[in-house]
PDB file of N, CA and C in Angstrom:
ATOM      1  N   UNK A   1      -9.896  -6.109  12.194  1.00  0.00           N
ATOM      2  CA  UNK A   1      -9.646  -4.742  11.767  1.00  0.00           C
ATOM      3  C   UNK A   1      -9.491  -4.742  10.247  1.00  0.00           C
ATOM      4  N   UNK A   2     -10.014  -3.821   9.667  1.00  0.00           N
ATOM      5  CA  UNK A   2     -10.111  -3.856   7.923  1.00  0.00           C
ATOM      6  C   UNK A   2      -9.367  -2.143   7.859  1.00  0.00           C
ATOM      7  N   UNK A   3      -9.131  -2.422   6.848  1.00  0.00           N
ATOM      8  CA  UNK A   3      -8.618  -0.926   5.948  1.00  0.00           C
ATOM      9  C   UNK A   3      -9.092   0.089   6.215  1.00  0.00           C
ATOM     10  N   UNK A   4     -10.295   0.213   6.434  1.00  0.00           N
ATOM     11  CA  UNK A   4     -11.325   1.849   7.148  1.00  0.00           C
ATOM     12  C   UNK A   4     -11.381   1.684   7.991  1.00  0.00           C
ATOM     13  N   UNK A   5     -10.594   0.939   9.186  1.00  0.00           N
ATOM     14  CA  UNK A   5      -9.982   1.226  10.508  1.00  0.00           C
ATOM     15  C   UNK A   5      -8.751   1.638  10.812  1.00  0.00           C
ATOM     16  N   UNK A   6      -7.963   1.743   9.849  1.00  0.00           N
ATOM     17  CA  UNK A   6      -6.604   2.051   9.622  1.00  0.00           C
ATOM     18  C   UNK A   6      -6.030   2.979   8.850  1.00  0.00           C
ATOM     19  N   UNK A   7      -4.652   3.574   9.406  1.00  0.00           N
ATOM     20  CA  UNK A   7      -4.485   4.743   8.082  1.00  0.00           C
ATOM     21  C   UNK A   7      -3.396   4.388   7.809  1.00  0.00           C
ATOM     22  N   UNK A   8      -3.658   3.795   6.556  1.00  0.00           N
ATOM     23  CA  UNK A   8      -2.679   3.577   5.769  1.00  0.00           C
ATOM     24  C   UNK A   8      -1.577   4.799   5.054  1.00  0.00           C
ATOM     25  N   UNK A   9      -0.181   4.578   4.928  1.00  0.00           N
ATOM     26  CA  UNK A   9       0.702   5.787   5.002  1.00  0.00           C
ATOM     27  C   UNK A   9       1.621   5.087   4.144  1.00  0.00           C
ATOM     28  N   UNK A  10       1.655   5.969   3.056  1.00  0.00           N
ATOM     29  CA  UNK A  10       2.444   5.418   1.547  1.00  0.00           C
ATOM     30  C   UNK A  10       3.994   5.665   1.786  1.00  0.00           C
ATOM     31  N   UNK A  11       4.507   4.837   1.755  1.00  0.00           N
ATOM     32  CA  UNK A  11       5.783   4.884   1.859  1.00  0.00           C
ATOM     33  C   UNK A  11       6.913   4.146   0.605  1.00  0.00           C
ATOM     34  N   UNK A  12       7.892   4.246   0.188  1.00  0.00           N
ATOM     35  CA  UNK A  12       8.701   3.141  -0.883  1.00  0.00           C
ATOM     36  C   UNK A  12       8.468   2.041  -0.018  1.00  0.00           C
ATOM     37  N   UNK A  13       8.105   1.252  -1.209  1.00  0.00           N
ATOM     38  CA  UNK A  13       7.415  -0.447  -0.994  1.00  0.00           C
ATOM     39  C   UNK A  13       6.655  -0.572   0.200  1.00  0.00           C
ATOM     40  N   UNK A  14       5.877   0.354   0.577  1.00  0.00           N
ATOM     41  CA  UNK A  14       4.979   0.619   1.914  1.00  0.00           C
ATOM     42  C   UNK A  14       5.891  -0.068   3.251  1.00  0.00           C
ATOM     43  N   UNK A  15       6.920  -0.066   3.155  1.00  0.00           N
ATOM     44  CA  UNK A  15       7.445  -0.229   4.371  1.00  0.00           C
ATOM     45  C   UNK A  15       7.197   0.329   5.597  1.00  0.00           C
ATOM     46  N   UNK A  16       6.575   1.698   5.745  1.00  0.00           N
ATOM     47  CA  UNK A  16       6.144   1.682   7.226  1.00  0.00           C
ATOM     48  C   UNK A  16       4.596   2.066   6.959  1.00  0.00           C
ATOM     49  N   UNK A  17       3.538   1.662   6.329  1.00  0.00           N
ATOM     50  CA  UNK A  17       2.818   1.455   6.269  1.00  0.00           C
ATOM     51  C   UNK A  17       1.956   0.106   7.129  1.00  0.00           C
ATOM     52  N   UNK A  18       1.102   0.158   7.884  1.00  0.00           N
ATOM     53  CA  UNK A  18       0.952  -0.848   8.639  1.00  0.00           C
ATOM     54  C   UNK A  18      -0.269  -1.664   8.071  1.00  0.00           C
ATOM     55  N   UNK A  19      -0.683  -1.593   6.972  1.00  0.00           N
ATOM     56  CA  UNK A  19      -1.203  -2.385   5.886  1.00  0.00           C
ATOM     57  C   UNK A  19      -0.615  -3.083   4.934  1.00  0.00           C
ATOM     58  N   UNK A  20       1.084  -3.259   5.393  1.00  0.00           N
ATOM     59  CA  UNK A  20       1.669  -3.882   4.418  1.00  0.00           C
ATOM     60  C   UNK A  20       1.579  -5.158   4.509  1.00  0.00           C
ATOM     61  N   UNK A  21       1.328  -6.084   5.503  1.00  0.00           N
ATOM     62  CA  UNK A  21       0.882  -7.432   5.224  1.00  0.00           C
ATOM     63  C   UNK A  21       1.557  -8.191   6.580  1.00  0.00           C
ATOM     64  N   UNK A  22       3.148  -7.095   7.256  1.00  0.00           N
ATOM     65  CA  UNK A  22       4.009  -7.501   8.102  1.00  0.00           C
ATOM     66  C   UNK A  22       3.158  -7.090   9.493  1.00  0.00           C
ATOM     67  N   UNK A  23       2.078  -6.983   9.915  1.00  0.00           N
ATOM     68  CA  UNK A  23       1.721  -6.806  10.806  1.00  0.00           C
ATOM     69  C   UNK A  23       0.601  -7.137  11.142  1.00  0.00           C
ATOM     70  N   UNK A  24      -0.148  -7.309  12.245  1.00  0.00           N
ATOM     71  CA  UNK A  24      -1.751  -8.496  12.745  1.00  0.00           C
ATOM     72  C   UNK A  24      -2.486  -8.558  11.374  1.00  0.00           C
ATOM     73  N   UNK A  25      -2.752  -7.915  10.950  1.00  0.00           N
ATOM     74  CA  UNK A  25      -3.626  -7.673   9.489  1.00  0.00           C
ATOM     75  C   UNK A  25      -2.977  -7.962   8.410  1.00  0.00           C
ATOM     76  N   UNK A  26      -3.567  -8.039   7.661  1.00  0.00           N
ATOM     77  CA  UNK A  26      -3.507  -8.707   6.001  1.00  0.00           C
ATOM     78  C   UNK A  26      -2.927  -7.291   5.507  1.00  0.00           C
ATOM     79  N   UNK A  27      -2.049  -7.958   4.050  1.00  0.00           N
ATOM     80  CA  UNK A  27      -1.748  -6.801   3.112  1.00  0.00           C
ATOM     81  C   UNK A  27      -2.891  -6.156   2.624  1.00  0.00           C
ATOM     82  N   UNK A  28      -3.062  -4.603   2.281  1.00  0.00           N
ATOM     83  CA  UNK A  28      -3.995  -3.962   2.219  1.00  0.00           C
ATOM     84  C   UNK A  28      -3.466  -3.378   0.894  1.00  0.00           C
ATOM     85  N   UNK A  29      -2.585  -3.686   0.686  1.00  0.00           N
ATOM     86  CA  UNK A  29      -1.467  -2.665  -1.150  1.00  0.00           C
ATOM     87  C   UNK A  29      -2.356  -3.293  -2.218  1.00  0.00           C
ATOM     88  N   UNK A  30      -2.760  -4.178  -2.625  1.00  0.00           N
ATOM     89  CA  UNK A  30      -3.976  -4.482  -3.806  1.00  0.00           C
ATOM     90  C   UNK A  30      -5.164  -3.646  -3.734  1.00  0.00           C
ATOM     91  N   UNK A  31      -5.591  -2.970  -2.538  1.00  0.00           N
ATOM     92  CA  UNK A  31      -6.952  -2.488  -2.612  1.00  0.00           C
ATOM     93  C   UNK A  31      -6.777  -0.964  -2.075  1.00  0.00           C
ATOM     94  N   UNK A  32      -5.231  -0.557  -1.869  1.00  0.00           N
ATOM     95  CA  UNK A  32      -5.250   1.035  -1.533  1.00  0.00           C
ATOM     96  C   UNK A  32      -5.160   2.188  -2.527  1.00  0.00           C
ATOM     97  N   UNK A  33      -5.386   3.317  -2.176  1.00  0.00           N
ATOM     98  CA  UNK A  33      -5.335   3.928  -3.199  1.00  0.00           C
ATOM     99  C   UNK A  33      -4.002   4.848  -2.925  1.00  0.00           C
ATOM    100  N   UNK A  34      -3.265   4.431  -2.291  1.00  0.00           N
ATOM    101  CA  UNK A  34      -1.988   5.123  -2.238  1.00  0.00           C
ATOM    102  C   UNK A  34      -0.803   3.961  -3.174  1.00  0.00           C
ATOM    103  N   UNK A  35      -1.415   3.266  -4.083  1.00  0.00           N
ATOM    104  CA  UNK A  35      -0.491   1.783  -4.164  1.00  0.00           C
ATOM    105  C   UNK A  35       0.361   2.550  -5.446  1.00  0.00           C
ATOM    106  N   UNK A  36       0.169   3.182  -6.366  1.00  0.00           N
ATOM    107  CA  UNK A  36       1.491   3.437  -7.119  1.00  0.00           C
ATOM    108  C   UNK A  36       2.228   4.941  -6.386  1.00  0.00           C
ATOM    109  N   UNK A  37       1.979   4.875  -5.350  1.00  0.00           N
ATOM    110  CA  UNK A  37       2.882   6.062  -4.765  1.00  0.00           C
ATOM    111  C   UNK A  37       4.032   5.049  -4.006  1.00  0.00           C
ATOM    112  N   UNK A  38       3.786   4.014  -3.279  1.00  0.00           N
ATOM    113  CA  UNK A  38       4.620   2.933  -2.623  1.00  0.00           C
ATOM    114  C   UNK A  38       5.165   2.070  -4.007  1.00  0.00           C
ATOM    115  N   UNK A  39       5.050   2.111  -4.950  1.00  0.00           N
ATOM    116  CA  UNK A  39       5.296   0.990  -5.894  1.00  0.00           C
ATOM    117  C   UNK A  39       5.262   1.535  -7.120  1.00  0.00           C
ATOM    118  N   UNK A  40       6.093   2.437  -7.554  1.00  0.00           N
ATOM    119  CA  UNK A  40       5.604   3.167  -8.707  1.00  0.00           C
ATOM    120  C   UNK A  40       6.117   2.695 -10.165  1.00  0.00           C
ATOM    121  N   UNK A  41       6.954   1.707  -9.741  1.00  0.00           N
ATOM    122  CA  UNK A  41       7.753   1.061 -10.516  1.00  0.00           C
ATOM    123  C   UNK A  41       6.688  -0.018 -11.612  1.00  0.00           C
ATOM    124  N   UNK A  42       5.401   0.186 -10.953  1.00  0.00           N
ATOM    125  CA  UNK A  42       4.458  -0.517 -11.517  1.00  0.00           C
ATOM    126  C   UNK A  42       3.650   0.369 -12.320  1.00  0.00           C
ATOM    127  N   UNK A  43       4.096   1.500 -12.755  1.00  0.00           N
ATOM    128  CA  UNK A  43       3.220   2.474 -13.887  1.00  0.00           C
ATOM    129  C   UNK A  43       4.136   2.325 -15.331  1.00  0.00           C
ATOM    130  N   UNK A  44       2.308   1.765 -15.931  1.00  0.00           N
ATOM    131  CA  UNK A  44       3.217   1.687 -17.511  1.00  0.00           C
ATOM    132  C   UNK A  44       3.111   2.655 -17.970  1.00  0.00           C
ATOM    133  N   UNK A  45       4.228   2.455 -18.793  1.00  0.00           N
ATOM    134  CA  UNK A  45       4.584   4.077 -19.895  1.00  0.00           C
ATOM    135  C   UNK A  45       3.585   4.181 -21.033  1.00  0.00           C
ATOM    136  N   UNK A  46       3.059   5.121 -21.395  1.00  0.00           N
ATOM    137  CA  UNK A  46       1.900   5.300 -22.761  1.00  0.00           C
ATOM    138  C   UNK A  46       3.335   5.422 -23.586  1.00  0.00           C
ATOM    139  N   UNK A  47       3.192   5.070 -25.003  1.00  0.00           N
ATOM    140  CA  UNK A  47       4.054   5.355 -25.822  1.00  0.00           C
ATOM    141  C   UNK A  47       2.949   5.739 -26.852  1.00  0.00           C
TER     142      UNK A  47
END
């Protein structure tokens, strides 16, 4: 099962997201496009 079999669902630190890596399938957070909505702590600031 790959990523366009699945719906991935953005959550803080994708915790109930079932592409997070804790379940039959591989982490899917490097290649989603919901990844700075689960992890936002990873947007740099423009100064």
């Amino acid at each position: 099962m790959n990523h366009a079999e699945i719906e991935l669902t953005p959550s803080p630190n994708g915790i109930n997201c079932i592409g997070n890596g804790k379940h039959d399938i591989e982490c899917q957070c490097d290649e989603c496009d919901f990844f700075l909505d689960c992890f936002p702590e990873n947007v740099k600031d423009e100064e």
